[in-house]
Protein backbone atom coordinates (compact mmCIF):
# COMPACT_ATOMS: atom_id res chain seq x y z
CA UNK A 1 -3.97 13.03 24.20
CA UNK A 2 -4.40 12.82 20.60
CA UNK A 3 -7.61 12.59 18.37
CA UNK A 4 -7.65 8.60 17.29
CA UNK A 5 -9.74 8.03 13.78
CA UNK A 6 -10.80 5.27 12.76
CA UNK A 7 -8.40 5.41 9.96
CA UNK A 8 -5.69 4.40 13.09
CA UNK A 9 -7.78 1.33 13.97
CA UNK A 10 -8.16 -0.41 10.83
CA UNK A 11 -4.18 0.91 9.64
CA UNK A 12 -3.35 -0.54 13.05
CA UNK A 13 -4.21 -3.90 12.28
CA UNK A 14 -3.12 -3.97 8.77
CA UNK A 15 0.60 -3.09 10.44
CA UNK A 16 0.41 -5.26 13.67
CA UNK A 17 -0.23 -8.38 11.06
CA UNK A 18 2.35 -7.36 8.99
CA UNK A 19 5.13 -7.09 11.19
CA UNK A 20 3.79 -10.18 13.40
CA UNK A 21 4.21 -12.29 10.38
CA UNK A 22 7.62 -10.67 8.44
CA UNK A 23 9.28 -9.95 11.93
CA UNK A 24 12.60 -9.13 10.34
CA UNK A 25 11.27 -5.95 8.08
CA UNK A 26 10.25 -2.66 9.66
CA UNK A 27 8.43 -0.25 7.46
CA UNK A 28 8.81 3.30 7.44
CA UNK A 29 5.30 5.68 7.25
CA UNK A 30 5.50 8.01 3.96
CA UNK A 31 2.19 9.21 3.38
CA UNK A 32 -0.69 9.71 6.42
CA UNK A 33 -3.88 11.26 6.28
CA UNK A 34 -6.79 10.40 7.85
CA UNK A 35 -7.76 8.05 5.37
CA UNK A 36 -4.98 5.82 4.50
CA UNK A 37 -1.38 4.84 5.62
CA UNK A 38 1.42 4.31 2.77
CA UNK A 39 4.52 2.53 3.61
CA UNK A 40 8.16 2.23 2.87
CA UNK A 41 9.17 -1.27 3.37
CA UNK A 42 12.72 -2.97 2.51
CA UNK A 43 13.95 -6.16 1.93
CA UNK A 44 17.31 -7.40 1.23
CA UNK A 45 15.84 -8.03 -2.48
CA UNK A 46 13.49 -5.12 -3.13
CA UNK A 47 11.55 -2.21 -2.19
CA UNK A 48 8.18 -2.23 -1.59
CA UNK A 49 5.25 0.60 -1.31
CA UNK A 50 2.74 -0.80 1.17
CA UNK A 51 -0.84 1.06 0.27
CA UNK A 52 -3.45 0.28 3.25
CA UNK A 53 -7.06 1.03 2.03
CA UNK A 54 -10.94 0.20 3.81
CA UNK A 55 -13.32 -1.70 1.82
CA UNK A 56 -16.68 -0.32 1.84
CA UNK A 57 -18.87 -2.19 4.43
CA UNK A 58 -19.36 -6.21 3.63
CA UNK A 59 -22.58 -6.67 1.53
CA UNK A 60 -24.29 -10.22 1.26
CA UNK A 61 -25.35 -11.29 -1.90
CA UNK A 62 -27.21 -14.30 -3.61
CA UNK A 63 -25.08 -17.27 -3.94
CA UNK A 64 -24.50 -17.59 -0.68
CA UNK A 65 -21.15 -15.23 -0.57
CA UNK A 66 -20.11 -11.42 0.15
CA UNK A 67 -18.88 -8.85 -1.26
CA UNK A 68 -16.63 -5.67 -0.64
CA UNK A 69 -15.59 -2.96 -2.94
CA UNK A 70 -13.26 0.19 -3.33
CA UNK A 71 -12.00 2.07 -5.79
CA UNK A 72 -8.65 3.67 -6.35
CA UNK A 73 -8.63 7.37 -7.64
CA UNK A 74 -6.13 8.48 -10.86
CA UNK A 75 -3.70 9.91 -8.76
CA UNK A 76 -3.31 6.97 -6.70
CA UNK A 77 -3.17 4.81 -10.03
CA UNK A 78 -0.66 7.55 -11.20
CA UNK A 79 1.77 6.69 -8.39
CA UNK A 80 1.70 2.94 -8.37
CA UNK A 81 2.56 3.47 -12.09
CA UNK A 82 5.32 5.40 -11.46
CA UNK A 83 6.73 3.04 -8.64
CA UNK A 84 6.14 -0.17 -11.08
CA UNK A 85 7.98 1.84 -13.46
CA UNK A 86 10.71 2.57 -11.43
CA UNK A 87 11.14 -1.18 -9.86
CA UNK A 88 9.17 -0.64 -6.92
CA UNK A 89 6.98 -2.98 -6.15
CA UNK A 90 3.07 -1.77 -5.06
CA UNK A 91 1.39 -4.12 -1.98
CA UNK A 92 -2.09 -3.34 -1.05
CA UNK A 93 -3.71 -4.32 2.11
CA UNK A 94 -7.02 -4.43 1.81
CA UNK A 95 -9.41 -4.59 5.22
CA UNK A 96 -12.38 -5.75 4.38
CA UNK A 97 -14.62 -4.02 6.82
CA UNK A 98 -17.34 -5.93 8.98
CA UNK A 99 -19.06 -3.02 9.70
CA UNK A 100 -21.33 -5.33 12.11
CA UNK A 101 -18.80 -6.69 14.36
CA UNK A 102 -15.36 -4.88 13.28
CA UNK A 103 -13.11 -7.75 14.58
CA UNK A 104 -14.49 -9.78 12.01
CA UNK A 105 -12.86 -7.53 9.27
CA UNK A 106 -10.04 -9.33 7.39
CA UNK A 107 -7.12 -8.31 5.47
CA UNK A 108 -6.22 -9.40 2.20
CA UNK A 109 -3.83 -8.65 0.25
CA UNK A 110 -2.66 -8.22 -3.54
CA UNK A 111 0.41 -6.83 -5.73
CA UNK A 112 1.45 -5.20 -8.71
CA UNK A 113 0.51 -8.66 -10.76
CA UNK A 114 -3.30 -8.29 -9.80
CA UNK A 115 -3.05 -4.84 -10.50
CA UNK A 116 -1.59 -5.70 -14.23
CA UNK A 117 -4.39 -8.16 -14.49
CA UNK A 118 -7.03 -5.48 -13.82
CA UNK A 119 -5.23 -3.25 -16.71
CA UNK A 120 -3.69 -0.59 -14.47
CA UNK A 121 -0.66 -0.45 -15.98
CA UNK A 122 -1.41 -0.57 -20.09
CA UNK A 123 -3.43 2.44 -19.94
CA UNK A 124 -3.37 6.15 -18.98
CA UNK A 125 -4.33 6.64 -15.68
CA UNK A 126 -7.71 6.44 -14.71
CA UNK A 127 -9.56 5.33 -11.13
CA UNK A 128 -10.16 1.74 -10.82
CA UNK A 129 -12.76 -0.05 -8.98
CA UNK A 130 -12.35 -3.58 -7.48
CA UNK A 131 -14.53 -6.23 -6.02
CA UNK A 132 -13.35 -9.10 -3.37
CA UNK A 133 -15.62 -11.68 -2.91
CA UNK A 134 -15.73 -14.85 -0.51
CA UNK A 135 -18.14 -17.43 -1.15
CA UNK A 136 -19.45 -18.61 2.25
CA UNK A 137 -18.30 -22.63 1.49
CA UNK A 138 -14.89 -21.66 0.24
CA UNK A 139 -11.58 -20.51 1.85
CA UNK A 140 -10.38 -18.10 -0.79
CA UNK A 141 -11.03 -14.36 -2.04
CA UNK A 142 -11.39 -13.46 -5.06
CA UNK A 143 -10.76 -10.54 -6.38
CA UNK A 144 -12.87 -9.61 -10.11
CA UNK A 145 -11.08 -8.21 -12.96
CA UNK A 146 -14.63 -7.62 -14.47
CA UNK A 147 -17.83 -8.96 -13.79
CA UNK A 148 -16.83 -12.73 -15.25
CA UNK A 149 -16.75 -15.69 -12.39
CA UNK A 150 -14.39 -17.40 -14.49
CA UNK A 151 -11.42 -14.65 -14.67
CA UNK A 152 -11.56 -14.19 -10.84
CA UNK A 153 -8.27 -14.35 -9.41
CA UNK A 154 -7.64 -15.32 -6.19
CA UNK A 155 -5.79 -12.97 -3.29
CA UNK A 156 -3.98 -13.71 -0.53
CA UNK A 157 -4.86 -13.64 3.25
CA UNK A 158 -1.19 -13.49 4.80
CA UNK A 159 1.77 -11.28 3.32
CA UNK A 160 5.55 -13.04 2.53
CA UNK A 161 7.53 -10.19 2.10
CA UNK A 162 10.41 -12.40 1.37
CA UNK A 163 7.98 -14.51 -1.65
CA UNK A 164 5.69 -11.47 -2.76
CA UNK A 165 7.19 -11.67 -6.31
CA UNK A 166 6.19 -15.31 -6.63
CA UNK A 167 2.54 -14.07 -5.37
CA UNK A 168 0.35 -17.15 -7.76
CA UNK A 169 -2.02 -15.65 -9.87
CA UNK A 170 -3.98 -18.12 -11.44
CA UNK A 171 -7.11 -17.92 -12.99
CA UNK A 172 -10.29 -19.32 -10.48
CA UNK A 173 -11.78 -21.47 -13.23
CA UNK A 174 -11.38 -24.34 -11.58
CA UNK A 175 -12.84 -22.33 -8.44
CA UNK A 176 -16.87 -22.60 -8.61
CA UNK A 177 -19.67 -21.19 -6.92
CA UNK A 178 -21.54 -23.18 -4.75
CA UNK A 179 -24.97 -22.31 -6.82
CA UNK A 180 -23.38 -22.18 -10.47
């Protein structure tokens, strides 16, 4: 029997949510290591890259939220330039570990419009690091373009294939923390 990694577990569940929830779209595995998955996924309308990455482990923080991080080398930034360029569109699932009781990781997910509002795309490539963060009274993750509250955007917790063009990326000021 083969060697399982970890890598298989959390992939696993990025892929059994996907195709549980866009039954009609099968992806096709391009790229597997033992740290990520990439995916070929089609649609009648467009073609999409499906990255899966692992958050480093949840960390609480004042305010009453947490917070996960991860960071995306050059080379990765390199090739979700080059699909964006070439009418691809990038999807990144995102599990945000629970390294205390893994099945309470989630996935979230975001596109090549958060990636354009963190800059990836204006500028040469260079490794980008991103923080989700989920305020313990509030439904929604937010990803931070930079360490401002108030351009947090928020990211979503189920995948459309069908509708991830029209993914809403709207500014959280209206969103507040619960101790602001």
């Amino acid at each position: 029997m083969g060697k399982l990694t970890n890598a298989d577990f959390y992939y696993g569940a990025v892929l059994s949510h996907l195709l549980t929830s866009n039954k009609e779209h099968r992806p096709s595995l391009i790229e597997d290591s033992e740290e990520k998955r990439v995916f070929r996924i089609t649609t009648d309308k467009y073609s999409y890259i499906l990255r899966t990455h692992k958050s480093e482990g949840k960390r609480d923080i004042k305010e009453n939220a947490s917070s996960w991080s991860f960071n995306l080398s050059v080379k990765i930034v390199q090739r979700l330039q080059s699909n964006f360029k070439n009418g691809i569109h990038n999807v990144i699932a995102l599990i945000l570990v629970d390294s205390q009781k893994l099945s309470d990781s989630k996935i979230i997910y975001f596109t090549d419009k958060h990636l354009q509002a963190k800059g990836a795309y204006e500028q040469l490539p260079e490794s980008i690091s991103f923080t989700v963060r989920k305020y313990a009274n509030k439904n929604d993750y937010l990803l931070f373009i930079d360490k401002k509250k108030e351009n947090a955007i928020p990211v979503k917790q189920n995948l459309n294939l069908e509708n991830v063009e029209n993914f809403a990326l709207m500014p959280a000021t209206s969103y507040t923390s619960p101790h602001v």
